[in-house]
N, C-alpha and C. Protein backbone atom coordinates (compact mmCIF):
# COMPACT_ATOMS: atom_id res chain seq x y z
N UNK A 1 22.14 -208.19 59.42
CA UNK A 1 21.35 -207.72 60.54
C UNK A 1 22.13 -206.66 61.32
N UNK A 2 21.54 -205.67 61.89
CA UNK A 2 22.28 -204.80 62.51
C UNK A 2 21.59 -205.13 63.90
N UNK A 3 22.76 -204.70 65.07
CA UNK A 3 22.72 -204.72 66.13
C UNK A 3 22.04 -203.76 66.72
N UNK A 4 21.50 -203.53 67.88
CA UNK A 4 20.73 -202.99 68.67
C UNK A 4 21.43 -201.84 69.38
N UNK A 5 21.37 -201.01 69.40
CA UNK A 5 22.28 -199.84 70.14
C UNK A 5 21.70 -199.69 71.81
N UNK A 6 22.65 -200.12 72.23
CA UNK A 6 22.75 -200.13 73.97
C UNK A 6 23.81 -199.37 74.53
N UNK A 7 23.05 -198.32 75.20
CA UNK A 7 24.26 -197.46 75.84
C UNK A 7 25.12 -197.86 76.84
N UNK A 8 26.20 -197.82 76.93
CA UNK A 8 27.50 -197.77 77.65
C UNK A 8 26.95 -197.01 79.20
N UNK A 9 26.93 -197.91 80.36
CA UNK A 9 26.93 -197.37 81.53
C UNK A 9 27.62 -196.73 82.24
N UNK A 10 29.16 -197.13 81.64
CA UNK A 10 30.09 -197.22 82.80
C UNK A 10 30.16 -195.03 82.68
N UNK A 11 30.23 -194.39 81.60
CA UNK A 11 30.04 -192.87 81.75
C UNK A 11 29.20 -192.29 82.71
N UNK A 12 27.86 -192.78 82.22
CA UNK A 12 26.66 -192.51 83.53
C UNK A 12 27.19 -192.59 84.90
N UNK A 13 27.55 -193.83 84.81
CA UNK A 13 27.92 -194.01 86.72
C UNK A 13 29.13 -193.26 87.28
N UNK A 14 29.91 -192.82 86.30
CA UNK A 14 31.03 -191.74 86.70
C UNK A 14 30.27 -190.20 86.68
N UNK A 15 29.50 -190.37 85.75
CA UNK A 15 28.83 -188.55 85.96
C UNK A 15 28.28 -188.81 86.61
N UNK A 16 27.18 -189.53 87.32
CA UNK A 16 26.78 -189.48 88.61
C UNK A 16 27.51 -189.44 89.69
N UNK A 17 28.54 -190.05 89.93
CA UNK A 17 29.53 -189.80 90.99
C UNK A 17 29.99 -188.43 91.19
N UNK A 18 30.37 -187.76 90.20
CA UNK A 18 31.36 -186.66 90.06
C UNK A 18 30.17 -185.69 90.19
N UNK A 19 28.83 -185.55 90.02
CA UNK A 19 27.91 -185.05 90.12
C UNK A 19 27.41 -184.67 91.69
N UNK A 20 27.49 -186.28 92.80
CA UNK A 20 27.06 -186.20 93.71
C UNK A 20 28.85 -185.23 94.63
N UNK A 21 29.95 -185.94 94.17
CA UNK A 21 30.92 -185.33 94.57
C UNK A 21 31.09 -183.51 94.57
N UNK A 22 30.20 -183.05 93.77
CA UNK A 22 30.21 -181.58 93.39
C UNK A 22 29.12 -181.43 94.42
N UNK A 23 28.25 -181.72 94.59
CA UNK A 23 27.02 -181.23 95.54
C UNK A 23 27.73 -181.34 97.12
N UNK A 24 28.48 -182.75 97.31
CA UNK A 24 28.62 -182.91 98.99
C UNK A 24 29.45 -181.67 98.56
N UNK A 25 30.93 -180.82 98.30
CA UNK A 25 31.58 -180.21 98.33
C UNK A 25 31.11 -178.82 98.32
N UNK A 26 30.00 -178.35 97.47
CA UNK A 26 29.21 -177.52 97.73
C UNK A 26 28.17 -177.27 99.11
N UNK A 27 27.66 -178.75 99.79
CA UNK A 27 27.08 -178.66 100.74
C UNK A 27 28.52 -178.23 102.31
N UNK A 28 29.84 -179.00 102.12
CA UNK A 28 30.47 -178.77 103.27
C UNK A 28 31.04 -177.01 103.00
N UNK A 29 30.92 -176.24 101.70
CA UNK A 29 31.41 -174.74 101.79
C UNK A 29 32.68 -174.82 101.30
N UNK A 30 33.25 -175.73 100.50
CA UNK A 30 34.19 -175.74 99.82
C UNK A 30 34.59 -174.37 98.84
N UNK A 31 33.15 -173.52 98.04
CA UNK A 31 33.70 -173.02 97.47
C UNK A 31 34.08 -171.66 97.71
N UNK A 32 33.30 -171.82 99.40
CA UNK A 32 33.69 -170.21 100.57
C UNK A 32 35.48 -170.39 100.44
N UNK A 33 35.67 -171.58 101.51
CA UNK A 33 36.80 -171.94 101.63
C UNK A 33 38.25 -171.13 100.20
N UNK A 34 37.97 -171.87 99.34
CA UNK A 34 38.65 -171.67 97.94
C UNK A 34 38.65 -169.93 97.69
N UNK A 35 37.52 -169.76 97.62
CA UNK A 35 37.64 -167.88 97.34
C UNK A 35 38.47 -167.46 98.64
N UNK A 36 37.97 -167.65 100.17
CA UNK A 36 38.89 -166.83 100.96
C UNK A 36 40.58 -166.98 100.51
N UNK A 37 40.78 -168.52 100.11
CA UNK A 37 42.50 -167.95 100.17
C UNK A 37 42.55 -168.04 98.75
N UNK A 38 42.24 -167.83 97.69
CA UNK A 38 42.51 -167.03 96.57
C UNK A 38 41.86 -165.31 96.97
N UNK A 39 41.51 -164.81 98.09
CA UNK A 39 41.99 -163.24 98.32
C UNK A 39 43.04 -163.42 98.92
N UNK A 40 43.29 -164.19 99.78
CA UNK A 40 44.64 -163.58 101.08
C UNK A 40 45.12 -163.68 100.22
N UNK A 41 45.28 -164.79 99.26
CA UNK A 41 46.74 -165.21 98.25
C UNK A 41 46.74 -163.59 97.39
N UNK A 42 46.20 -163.07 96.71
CA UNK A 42 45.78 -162.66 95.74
C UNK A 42 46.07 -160.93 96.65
N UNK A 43 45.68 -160.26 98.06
CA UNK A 43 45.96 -159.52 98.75
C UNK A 43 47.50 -159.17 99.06
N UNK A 44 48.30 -160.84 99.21
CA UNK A 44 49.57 -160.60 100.03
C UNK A 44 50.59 -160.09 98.53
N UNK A 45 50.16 -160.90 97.87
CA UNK A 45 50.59 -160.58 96.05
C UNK A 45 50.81 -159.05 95.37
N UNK A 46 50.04 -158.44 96.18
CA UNK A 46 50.20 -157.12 95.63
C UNK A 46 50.50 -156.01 96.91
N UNK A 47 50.60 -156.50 97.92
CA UNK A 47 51.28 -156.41 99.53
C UNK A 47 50.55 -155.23 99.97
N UNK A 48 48.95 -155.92 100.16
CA UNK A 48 48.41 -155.44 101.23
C UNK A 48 47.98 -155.81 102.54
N UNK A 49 47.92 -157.67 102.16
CA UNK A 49 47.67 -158.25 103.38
C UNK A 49 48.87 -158.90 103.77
């Protein structure tokens, strides 16, 4: 007899997490944040800012 194939939850409930974790971080402007200091960084580097 072969067994019944039942998917494994525990993946789901981590991509859902890491899913909702990407949206709040997108909702607080995280990825404004990140670009401004990859320019300053990226400005002082080649010494203009």
């Amino acid at each position: 007899m072969r067994k019944k194939f039942s998917p494994r939850k525990g993946p789901f409930a981590l991509l859902a997490l890491f899913l909702l974790l990407f949206l709040a971080g997108i909702a607080l402007g995280e990825p404004t944040r990140v670009l401004e200091q990859a320019w300053s960084i990226c400005l002082s580097c080649i010494g203009i800012g």
